[in-house]
PDB file of N, CA and C in Angstrom:
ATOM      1  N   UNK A   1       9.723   1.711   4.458  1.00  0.00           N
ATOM      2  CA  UNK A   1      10.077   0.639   3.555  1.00  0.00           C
ATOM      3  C   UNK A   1       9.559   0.970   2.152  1.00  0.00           C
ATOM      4  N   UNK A   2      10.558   0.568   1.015  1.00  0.00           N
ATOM      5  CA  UNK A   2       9.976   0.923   0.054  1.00  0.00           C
ATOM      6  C   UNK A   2       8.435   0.109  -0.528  1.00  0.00           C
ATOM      7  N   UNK A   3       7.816   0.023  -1.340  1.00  0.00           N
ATOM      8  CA  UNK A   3       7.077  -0.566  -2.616  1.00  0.00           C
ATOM      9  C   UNK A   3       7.434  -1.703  -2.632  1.00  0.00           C
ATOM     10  N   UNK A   4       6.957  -3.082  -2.905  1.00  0.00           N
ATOM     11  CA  UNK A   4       7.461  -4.028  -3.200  1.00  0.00           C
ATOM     12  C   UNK A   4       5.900  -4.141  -4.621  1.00  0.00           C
ATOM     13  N   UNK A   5       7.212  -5.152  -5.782  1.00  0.00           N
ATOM     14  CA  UNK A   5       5.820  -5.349  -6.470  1.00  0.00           C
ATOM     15  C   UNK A   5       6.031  -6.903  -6.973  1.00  0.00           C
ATOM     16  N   UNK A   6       4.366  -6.967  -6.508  1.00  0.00           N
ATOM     17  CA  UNK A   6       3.546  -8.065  -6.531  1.00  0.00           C
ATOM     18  C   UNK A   6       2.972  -8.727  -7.190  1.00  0.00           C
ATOM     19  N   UNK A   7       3.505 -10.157  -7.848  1.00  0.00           N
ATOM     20  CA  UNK A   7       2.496 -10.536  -8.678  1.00  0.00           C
ATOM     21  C   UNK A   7       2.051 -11.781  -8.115  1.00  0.00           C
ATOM     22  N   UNK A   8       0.663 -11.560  -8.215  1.00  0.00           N
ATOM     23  CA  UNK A   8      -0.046 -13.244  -7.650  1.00  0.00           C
ATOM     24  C   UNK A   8      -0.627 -13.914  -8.814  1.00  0.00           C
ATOM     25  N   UNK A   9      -0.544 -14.933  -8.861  1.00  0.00           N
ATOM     26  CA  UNK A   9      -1.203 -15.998  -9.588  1.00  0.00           C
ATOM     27  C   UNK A   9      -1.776 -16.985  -9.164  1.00  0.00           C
ATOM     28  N   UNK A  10      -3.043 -17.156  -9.845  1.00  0.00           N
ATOM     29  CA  UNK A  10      -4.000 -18.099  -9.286  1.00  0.00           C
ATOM     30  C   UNK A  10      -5.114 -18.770 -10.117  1.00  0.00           C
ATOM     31  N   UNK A  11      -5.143 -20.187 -10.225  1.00  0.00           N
ATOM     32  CA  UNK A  11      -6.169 -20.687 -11.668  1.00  0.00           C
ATOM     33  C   UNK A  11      -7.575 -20.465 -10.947  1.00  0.00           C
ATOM     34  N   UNK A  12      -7.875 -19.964  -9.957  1.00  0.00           N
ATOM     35  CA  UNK A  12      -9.283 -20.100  -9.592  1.00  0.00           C
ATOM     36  C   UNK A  12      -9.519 -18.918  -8.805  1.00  0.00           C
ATOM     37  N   UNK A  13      -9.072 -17.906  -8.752  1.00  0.00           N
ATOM     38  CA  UNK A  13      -9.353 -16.532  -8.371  1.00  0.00           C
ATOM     39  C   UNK A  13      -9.921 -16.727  -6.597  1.00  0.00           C
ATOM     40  N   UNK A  14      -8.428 -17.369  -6.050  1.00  0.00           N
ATOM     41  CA  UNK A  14      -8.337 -17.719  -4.675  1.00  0.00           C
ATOM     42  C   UNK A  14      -7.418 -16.916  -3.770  1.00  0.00           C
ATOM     43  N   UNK A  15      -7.049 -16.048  -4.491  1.00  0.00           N
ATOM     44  CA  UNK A  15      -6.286 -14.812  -3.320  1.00  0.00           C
ATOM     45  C   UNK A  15      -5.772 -13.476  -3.726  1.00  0.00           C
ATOM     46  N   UNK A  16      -7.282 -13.109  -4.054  1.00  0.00           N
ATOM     47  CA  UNK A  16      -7.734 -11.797  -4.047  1.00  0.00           C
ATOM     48  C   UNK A  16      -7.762 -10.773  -3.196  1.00  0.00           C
ATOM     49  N   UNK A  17      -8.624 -11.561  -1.972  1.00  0.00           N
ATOM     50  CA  UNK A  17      -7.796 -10.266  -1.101  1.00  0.00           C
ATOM     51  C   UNK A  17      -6.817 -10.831  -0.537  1.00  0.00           C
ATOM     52  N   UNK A  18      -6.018 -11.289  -0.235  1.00  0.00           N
ATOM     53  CA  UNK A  18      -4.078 -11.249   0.167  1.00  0.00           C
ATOM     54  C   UNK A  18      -3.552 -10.732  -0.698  1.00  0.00           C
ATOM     55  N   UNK A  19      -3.942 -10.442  -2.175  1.00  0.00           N
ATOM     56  CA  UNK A  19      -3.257  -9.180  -3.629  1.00  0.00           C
ATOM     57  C   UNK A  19      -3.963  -7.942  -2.758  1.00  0.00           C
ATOM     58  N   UNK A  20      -5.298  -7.297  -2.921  1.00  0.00           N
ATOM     59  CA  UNK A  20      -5.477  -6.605  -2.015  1.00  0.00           C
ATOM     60  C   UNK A  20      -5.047  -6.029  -0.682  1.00  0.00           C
ATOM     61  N   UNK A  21      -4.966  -7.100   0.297  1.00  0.00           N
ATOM     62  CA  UNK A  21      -4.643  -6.216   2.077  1.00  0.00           C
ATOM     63  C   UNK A  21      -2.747  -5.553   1.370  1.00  0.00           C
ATOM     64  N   UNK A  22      -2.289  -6.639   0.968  1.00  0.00           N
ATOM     65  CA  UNK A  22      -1.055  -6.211  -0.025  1.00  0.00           C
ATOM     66  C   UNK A  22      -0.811  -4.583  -0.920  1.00  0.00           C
ATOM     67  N   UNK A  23      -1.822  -4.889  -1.758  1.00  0.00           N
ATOM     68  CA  UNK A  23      -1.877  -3.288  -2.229  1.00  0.00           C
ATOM     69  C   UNK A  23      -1.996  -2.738  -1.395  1.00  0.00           C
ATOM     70  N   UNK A  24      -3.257  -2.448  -0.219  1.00  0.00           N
ATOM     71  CA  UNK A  24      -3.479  -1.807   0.959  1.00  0.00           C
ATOM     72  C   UNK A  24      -2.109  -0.949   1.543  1.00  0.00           C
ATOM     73  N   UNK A  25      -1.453  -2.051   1.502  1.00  0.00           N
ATOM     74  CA  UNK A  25      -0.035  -1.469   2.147  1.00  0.00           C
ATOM     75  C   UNK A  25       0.409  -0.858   1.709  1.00  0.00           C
ATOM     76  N   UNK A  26       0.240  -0.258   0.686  1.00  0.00           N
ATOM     77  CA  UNK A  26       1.191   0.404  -0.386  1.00  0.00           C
ATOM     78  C   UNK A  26       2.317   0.138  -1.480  1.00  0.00           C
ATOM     79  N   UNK A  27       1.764  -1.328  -1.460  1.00  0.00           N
ATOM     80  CA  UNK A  27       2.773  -1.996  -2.773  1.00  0.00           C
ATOM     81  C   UNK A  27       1.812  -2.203  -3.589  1.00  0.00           C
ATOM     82  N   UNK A  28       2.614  -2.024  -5.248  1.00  0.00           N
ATOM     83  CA  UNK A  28       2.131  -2.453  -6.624  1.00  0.00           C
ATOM     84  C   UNK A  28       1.769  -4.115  -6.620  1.00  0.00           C
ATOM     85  N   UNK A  29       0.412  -4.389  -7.095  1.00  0.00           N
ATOM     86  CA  UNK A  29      -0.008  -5.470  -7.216  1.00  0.00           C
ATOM     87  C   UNK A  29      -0.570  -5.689  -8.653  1.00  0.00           C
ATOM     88  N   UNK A  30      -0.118  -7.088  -9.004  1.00  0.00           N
ATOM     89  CA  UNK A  30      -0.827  -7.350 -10.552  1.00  0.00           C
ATOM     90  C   UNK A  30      -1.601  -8.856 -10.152  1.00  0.00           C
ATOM     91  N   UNK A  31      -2.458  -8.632 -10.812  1.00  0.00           N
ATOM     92  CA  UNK A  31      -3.199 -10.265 -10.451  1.00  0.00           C
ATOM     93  C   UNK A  31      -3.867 -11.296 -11.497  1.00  0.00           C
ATOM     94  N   UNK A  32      -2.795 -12.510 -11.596  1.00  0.00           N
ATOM     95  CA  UNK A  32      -3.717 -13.321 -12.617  1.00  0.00           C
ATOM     96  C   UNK A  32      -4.582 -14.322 -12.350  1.00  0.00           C
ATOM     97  N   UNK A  33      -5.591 -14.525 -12.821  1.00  0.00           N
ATOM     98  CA  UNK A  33      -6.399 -15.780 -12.600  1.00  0.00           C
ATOM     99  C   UNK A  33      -6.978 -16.309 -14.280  1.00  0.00           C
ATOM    100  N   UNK A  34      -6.483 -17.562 -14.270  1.00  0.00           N
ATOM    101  CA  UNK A  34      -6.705 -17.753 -15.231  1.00  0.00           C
ATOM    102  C   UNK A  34      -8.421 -18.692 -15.635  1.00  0.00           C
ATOM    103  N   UNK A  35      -8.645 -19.164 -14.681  1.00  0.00           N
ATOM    104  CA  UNK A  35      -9.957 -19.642 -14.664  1.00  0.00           C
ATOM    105  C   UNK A  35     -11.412 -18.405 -15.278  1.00  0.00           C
ATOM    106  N   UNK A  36     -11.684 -18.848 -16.672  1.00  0.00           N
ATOM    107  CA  UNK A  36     -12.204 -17.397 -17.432  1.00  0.00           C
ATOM    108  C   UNK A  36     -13.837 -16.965 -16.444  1.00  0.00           C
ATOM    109  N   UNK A  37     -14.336 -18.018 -15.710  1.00  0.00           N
ATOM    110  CA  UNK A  37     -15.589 -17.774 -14.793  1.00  0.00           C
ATOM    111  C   UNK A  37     -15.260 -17.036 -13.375  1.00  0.00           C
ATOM    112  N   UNK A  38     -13.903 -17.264 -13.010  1.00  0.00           N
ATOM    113  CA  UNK A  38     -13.441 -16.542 -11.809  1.00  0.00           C
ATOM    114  C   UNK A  38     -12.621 -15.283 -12.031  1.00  0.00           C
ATOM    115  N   UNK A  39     -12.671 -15.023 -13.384  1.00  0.00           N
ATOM    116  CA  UNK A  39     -11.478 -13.428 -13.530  1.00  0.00           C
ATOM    117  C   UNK A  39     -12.075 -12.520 -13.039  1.00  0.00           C
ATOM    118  N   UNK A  40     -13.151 -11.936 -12.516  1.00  0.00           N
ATOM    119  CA  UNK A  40     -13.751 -10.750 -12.356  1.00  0.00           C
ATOM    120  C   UNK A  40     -13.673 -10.782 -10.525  1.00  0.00           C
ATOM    121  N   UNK A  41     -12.725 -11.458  -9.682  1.00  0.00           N
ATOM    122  CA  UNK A  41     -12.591 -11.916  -8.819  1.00  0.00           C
ATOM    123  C   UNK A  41     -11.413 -10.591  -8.418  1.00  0.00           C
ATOM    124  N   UNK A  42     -11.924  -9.763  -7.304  1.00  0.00           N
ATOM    125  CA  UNK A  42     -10.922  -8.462  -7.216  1.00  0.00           C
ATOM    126  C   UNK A  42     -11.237  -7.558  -7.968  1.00  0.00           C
ATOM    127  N   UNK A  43     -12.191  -7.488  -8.896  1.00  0.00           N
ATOM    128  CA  UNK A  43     -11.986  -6.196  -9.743  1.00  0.00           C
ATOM    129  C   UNK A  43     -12.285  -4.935  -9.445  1.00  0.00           C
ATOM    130  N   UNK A  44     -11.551  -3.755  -9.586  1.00  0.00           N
ATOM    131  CA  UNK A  44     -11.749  -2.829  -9.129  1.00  0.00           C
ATOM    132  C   UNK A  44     -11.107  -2.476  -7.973  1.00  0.00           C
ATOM    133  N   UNK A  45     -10.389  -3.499  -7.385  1.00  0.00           N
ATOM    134  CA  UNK A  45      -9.347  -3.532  -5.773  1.00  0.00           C
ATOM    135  C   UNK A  45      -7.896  -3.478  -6.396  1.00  0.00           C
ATOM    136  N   UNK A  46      -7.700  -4.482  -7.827  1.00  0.00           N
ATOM    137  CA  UNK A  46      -6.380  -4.740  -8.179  1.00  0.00           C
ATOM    138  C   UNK A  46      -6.020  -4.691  -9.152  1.00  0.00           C
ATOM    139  N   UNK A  47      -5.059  -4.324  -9.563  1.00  0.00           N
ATOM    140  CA  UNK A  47      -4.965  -4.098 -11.220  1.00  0.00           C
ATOM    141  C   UNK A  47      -4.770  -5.809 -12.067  1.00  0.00           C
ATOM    142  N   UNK A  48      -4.992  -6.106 -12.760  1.00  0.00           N
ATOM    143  CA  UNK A  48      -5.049  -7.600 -13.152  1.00  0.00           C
ATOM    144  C   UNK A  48      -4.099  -7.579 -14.800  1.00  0.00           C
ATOM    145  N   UNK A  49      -3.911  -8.581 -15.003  1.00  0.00           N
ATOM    146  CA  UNK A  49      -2.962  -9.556 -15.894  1.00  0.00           C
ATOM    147  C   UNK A  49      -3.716 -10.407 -16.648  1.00  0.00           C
ATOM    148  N   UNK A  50      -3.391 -10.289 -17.984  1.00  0.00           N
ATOM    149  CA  UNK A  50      -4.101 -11.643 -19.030  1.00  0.00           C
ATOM    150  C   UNK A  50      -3.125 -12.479 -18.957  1.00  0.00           C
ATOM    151  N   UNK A  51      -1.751 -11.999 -19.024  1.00  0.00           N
ATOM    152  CA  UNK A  51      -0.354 -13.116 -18.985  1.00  0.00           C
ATOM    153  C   UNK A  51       0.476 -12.448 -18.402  1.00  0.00           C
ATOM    154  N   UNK A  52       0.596 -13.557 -17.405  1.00  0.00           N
ATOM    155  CA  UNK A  52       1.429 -13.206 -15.896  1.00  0.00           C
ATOM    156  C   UNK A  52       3.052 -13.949 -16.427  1.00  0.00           C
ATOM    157  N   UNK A  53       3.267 -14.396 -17.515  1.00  0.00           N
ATOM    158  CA  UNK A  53       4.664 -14.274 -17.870  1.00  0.00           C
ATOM    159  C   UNK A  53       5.016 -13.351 -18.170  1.00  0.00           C
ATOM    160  N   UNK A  54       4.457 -12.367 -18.905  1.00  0.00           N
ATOM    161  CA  UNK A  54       5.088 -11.008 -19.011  1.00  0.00           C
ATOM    162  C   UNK A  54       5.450 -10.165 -18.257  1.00  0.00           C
ATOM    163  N   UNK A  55       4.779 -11.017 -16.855  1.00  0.00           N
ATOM    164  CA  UNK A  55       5.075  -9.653 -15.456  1.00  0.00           C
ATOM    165  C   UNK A  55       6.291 -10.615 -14.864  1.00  0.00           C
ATOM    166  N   UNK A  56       6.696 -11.659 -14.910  1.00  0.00           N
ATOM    167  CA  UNK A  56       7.313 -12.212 -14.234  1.00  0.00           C
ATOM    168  C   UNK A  56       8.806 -11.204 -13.422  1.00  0.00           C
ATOM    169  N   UNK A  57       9.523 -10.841 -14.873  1.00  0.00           N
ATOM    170  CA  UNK A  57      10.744  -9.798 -14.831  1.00  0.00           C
ATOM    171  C   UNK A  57      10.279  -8.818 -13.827  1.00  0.00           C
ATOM    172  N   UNK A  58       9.088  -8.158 -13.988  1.00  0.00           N
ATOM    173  CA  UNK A  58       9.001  -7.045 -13.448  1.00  0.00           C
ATOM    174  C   UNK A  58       8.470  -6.995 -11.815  1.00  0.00           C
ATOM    175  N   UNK A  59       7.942  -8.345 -11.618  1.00  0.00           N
ATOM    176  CA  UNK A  59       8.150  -8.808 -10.231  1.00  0.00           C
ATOM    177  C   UNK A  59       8.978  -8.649  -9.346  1.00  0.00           C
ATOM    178  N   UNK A  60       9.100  -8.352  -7.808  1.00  0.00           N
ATOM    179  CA  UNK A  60      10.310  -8.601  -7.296  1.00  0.00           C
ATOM    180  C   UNK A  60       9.359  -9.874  -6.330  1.00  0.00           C
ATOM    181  N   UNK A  61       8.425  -9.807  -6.079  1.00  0.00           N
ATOM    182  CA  UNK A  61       8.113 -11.142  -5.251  1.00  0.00           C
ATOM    183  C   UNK A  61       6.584 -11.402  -5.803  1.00  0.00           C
ATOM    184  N   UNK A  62       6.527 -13.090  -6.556  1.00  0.00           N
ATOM    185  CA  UNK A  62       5.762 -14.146  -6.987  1.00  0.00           C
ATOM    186  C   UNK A  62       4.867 -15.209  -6.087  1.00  0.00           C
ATOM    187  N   UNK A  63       3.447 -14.559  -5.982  1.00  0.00           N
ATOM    188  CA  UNK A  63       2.682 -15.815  -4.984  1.00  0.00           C
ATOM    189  C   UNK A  63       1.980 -16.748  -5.960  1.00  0.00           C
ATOM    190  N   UNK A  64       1.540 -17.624  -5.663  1.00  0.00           N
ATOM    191  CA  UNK A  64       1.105 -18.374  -6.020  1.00  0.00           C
ATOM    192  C   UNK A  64      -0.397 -18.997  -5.165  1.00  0.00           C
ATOM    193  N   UNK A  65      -1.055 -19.224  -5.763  1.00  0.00           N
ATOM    194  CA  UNK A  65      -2.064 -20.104  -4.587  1.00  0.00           C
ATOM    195  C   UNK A  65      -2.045 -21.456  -4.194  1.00  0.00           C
ATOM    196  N   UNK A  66      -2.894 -22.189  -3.428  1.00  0.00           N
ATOM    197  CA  UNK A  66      -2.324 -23.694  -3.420  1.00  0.00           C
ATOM    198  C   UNK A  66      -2.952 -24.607  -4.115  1.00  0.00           C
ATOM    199  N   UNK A  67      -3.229 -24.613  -5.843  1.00  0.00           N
ATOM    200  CA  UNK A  67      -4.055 -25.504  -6.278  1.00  0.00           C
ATOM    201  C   UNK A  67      -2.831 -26.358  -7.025  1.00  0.00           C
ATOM    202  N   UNK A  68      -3.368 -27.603  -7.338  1.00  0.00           N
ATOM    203  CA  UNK A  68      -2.461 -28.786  -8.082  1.00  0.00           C
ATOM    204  C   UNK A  68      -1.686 -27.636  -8.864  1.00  0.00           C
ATOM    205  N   UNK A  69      -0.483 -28.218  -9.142  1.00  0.00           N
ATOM    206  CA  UNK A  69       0.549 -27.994 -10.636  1.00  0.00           C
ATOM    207  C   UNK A  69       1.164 -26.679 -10.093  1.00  0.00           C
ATOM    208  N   UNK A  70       0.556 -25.767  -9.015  1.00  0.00           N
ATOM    209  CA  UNK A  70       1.081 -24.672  -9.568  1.00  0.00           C
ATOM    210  C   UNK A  70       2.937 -24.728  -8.591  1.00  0.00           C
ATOM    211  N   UNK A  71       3.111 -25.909  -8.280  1.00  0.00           N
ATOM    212  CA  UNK A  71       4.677 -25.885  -7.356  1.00  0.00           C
ATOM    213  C   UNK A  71       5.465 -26.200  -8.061  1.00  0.00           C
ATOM    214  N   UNK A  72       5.353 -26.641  -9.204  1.00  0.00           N
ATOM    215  CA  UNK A  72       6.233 -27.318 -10.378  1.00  0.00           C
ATOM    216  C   UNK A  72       6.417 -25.806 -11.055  1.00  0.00           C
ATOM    217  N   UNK A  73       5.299 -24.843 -11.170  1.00  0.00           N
ATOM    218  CA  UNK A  73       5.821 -24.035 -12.228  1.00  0.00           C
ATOM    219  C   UNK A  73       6.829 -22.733 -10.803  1.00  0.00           C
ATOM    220  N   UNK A  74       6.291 -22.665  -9.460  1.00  0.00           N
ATOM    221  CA  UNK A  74       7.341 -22.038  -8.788  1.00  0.00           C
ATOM    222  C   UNK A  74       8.412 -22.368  -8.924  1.00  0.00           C
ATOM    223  N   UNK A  75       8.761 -23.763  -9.080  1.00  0.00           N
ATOM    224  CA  UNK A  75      10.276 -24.277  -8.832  1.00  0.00           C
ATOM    225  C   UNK A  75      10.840 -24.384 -10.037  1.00  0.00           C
ATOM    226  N   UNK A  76      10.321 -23.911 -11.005  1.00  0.00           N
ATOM    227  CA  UNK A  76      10.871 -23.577 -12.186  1.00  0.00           C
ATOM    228  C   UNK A  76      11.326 -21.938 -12.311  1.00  0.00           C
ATOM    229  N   UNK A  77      10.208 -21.075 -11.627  1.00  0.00           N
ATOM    230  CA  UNK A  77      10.770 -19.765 -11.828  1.00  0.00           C
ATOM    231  C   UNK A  77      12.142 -19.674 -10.389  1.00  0.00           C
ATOM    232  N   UNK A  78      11.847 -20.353  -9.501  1.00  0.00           N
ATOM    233  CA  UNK A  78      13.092 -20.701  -8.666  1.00  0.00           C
ATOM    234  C   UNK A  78      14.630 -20.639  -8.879  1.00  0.00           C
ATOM    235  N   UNK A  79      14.326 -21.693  -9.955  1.00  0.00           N
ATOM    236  CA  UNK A  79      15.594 -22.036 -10.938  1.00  0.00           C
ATOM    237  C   UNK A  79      16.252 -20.780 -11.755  1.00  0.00           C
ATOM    238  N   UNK A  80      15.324 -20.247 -12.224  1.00  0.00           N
ATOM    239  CA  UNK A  80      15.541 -19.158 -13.144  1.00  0.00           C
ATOM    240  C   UNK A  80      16.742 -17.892 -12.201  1.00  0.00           C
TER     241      UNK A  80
END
């Protein structure tokens, strides 16, 4: 199977390793967390993102974690 690439997003640096066991596999992973006390969350396992809109395009599959707000902005890139 080929590469799949990965972008996760997360305001509280809550799925770090599921970006990880992910890379593991041999797919490209980018990882944002925007919470500035939790960014150092993965480092050195995953390559990371200051702005995960810029990766959006280059995504082929978008996780998300499960904190408030973030289902409104999936179902917006949904739409897209």
């Amino acid at each position: 199977m080929e590469p799949k690439k990965f972008l996760f997003i997360s305001w509280d640096g809550l799925i770090g390793d599921i970006a990880w066991q992910i890379k593991k596999e041999g797919n490209n992973v980018k990882y944002f967390i925007k919470d500035s006390k939790e960014k150092d969350v993965a480092d050195g396992f995953v390559e990371k993102t200051e702005n995960w809109e810029k990766e959006v395009e280059w995504a082929e599959v978008i996780v998300f974690d499960d904190v408030d707000g973030m289902g409104k902005v999936a179902q917006s890139l949904k739409k897209r």
